[in-house]
N, C-alpha and C. Protein backbone atom coordinates (compact mmCIF):
# COMPACT_ATOMS: atom_id res chain seq x y z
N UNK A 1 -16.23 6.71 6.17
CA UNK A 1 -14.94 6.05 6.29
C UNK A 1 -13.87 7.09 6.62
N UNK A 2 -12.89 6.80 6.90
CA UNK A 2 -11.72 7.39 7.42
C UNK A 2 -10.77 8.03 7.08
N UNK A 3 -9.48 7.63 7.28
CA UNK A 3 -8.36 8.33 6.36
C UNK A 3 -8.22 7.52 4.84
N UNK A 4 -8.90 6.38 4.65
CA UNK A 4 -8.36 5.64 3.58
C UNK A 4 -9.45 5.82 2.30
N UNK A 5 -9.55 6.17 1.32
CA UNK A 5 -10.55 6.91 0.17
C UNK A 5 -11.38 5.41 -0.38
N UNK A 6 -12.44 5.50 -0.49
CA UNK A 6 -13.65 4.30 -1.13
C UNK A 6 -12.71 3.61 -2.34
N UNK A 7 -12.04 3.85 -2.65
CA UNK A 7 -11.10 3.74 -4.42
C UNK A 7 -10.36 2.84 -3.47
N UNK A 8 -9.77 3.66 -2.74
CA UNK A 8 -8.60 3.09 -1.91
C UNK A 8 -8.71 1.79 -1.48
N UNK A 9 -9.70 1.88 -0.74
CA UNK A 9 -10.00 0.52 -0.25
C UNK A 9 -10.61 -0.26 -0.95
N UNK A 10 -11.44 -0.16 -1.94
CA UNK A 10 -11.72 -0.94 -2.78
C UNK A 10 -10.44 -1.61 -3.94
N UNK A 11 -9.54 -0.92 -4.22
CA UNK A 11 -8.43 -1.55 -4.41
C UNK A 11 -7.69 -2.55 -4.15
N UNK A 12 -7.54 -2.10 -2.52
CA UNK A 12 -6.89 -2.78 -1.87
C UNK A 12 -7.65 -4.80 -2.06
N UNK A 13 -9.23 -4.29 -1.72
CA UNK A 13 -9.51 -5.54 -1.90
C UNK A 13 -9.37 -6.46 -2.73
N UNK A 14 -9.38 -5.68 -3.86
CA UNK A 14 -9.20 -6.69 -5.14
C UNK A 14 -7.78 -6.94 -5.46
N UNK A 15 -6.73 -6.62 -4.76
CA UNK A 15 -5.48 -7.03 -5.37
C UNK A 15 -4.30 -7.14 -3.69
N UNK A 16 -5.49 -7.90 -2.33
CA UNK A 16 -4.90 -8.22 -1.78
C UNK A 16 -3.96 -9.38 -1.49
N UNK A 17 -4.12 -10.14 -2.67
CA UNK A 17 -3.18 -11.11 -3.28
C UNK A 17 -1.89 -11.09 -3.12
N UNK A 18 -2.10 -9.87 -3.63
CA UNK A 18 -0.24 -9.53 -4.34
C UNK A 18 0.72 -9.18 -3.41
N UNK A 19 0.15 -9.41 -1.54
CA UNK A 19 1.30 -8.98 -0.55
C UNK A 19 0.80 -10.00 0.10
N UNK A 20 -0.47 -10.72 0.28
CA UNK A 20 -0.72 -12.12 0.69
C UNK A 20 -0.94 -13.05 0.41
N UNK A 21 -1.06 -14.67 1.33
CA UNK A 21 -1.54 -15.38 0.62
C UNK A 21 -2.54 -15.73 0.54
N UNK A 22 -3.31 -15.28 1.69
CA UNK A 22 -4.90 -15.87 1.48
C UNK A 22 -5.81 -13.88 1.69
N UNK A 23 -7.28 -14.02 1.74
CA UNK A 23 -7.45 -12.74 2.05
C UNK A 23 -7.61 -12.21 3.08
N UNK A 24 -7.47 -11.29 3.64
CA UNK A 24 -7.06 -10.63 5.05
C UNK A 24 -8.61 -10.19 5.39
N UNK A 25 -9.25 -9.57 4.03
CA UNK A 25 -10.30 -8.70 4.30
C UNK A 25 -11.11 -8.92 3.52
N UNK A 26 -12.52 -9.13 3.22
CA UNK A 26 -13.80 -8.71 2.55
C UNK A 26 -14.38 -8.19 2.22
N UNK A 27 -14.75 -7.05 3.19
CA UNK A 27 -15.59 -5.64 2.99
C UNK A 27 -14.73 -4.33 3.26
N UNK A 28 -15.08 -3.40 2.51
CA UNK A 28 -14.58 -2.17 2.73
C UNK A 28 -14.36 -1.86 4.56
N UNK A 29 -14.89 -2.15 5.21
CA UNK A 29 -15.29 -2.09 6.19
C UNK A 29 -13.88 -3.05 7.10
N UNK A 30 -13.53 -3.98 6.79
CA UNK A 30 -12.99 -4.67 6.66
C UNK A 30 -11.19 -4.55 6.57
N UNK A 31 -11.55 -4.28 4.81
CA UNK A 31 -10.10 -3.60 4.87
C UNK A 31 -9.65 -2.34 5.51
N UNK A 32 -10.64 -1.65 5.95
CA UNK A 32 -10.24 -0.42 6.79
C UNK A 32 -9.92 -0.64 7.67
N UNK A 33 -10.13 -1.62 8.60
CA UNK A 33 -9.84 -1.88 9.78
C UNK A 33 -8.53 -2.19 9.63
N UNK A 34 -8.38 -3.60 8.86
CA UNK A 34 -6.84 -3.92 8.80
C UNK A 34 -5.81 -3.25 8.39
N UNK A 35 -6.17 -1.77 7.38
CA UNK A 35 -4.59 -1.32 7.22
C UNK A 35 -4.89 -0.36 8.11
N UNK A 36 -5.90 -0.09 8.92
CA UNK A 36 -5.26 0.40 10.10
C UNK A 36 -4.70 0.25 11.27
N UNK A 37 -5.09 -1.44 11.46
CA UNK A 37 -4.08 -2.00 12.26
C UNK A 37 -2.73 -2.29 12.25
N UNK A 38 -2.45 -2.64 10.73
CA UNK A 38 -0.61 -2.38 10.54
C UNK A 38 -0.25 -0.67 9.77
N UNK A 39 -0.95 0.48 10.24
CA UNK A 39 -0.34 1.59 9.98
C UNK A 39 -0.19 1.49 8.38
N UNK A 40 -0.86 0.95 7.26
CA UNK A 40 -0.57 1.33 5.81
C UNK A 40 -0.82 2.74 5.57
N UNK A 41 0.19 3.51 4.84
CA UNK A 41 0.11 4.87 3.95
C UNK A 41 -0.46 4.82 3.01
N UNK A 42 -1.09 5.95 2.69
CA UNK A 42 -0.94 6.57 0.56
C UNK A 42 -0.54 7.82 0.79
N UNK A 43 0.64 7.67 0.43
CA UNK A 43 1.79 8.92 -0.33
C UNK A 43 1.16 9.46 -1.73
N UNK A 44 1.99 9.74 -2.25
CA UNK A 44 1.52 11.00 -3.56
C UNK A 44 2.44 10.70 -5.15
N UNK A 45 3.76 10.01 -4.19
CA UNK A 45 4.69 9.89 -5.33
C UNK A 45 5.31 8.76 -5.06
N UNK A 46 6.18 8.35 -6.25
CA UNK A 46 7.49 6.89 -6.31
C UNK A 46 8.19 7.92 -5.02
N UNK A 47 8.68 9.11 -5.21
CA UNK A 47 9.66 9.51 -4.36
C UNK A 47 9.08 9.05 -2.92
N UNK A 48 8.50 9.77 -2.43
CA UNK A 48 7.94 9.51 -1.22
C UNK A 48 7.43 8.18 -0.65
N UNK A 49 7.14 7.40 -2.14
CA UNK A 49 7.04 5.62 -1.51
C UNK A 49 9.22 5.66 -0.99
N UNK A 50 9.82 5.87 -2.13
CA UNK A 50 11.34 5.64 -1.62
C UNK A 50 11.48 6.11 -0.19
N UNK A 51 10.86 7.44 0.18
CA UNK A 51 11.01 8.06 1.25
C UNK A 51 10.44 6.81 2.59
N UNK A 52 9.29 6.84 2.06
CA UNK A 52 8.77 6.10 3.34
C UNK A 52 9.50 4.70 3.81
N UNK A 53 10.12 3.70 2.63
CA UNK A 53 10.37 2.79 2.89
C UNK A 53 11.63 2.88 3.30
N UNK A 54 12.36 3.56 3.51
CA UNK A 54 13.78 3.88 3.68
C UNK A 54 13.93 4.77 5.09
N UNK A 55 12.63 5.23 5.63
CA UNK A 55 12.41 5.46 7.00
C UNK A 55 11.97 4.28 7.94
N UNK A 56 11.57 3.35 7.09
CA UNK A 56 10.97 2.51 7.63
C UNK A 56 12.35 1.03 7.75
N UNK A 57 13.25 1.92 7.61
CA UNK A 57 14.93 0.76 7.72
C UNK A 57 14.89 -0.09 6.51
N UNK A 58 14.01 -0.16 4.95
CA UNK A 58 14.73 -1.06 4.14
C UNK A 58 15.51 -0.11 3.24
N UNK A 59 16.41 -0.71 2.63
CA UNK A 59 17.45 0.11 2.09
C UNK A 59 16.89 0.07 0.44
N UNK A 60 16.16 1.07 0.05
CA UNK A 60 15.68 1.41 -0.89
C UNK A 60 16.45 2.52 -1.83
N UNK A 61 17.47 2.46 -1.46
CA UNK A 61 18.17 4.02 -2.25
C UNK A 61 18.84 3.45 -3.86
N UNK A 62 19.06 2.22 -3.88
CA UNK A 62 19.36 1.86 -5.31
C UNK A 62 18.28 1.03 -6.08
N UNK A 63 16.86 1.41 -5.51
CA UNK A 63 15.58 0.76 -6.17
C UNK A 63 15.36 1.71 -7.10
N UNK A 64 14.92 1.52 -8.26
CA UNK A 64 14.16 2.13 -9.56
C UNK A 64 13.27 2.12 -9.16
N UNK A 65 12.27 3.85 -9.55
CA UNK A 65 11.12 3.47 -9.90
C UNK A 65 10.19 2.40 -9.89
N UNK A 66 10.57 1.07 -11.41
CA UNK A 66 10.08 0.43 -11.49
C UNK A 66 9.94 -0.67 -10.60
N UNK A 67 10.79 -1.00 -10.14
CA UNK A 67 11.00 -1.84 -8.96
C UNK A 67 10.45 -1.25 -7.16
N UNK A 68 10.22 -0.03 -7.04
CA UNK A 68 9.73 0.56 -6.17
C UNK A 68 8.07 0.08 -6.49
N UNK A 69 7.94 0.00 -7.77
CA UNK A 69 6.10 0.38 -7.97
C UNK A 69 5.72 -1.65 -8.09
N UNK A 70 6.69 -2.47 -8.45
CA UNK A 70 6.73 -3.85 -8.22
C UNK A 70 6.56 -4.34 -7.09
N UNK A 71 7.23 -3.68 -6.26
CA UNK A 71 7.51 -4.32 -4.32
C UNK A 71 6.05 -4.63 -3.91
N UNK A 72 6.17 -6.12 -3.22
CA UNK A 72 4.60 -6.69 -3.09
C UNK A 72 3.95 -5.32 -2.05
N UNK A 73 4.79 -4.57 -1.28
CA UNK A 73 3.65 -4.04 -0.05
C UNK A 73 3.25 -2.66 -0.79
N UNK A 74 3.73 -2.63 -1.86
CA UNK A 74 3.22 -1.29 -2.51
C UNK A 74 2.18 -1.46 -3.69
N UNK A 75 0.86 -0.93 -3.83
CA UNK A 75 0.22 -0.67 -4.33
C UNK A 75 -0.18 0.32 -4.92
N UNK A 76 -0.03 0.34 -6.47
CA UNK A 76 -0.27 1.85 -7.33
C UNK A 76 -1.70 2.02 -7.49
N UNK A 77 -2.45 3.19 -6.64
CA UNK A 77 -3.76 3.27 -6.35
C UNK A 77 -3.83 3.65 -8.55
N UNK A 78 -4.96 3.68 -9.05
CA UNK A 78 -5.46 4.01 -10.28
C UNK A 78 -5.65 5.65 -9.82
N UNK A 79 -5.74 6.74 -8.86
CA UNK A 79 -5.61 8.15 -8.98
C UNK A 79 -4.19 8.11 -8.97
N UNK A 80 -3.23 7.33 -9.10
CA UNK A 80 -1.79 8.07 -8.98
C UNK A 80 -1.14 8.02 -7.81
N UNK A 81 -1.73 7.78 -6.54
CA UNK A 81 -1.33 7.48 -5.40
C UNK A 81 -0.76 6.22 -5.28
N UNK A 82 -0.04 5.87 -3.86
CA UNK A 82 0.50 4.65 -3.85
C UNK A 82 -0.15 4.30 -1.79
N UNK A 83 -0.56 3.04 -2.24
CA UNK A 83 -1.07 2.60 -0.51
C UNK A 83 0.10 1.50 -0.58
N UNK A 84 0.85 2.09 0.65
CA UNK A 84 1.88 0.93 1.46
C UNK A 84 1.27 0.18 2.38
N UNK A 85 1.94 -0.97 2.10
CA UNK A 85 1.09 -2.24 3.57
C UNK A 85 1.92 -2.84 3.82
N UNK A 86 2.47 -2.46 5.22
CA UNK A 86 4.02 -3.80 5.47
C UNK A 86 3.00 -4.98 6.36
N UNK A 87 2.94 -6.17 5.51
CA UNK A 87 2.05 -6.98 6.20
C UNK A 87 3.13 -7.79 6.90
């Protein structure tokens, strides 16, 4: 697999809910394809999720933390990472 880590994508599958409404993807295989078709990240930090989404034109500069790690296209990987998905 690719740029996106086995964790990663296995994540993604199980809690593709929470930015859609039905499921996008099935297999690892699967979800790899699709967040590489809409360009999804994993950054390192809340900061750098702020960073990214605020390059990306939404105005994130008076989001908390907590509300940064809430936002449906962000996902808090279980290593500490965060995978963005602007679906």
């Amino acid at each position: 697999m690719g740029e996106y880590s086995e964790e990663c994508l296995q994540y993604f599958l199980e809690n593709q809910l929470q930015l859609f409404d039905e499921k996008v993807a099935e297999t690892p295989e699967e979800a790899e394809a699709f967040l590489e078709d809409c360009m999804a990240v994993v950054v390192d930090s809340i900061k750098e999720v702020k960073e990214y989404l605020e390059d990306s034109g939404m105005d994130a500069s008076d989001m908390s933390d907590d509300e940064l790690e809430a936002a449906a296209e962000v996902f808090s990987l279980p290593n500490g990472q965060y995978l963005i998905v602007e679906g």
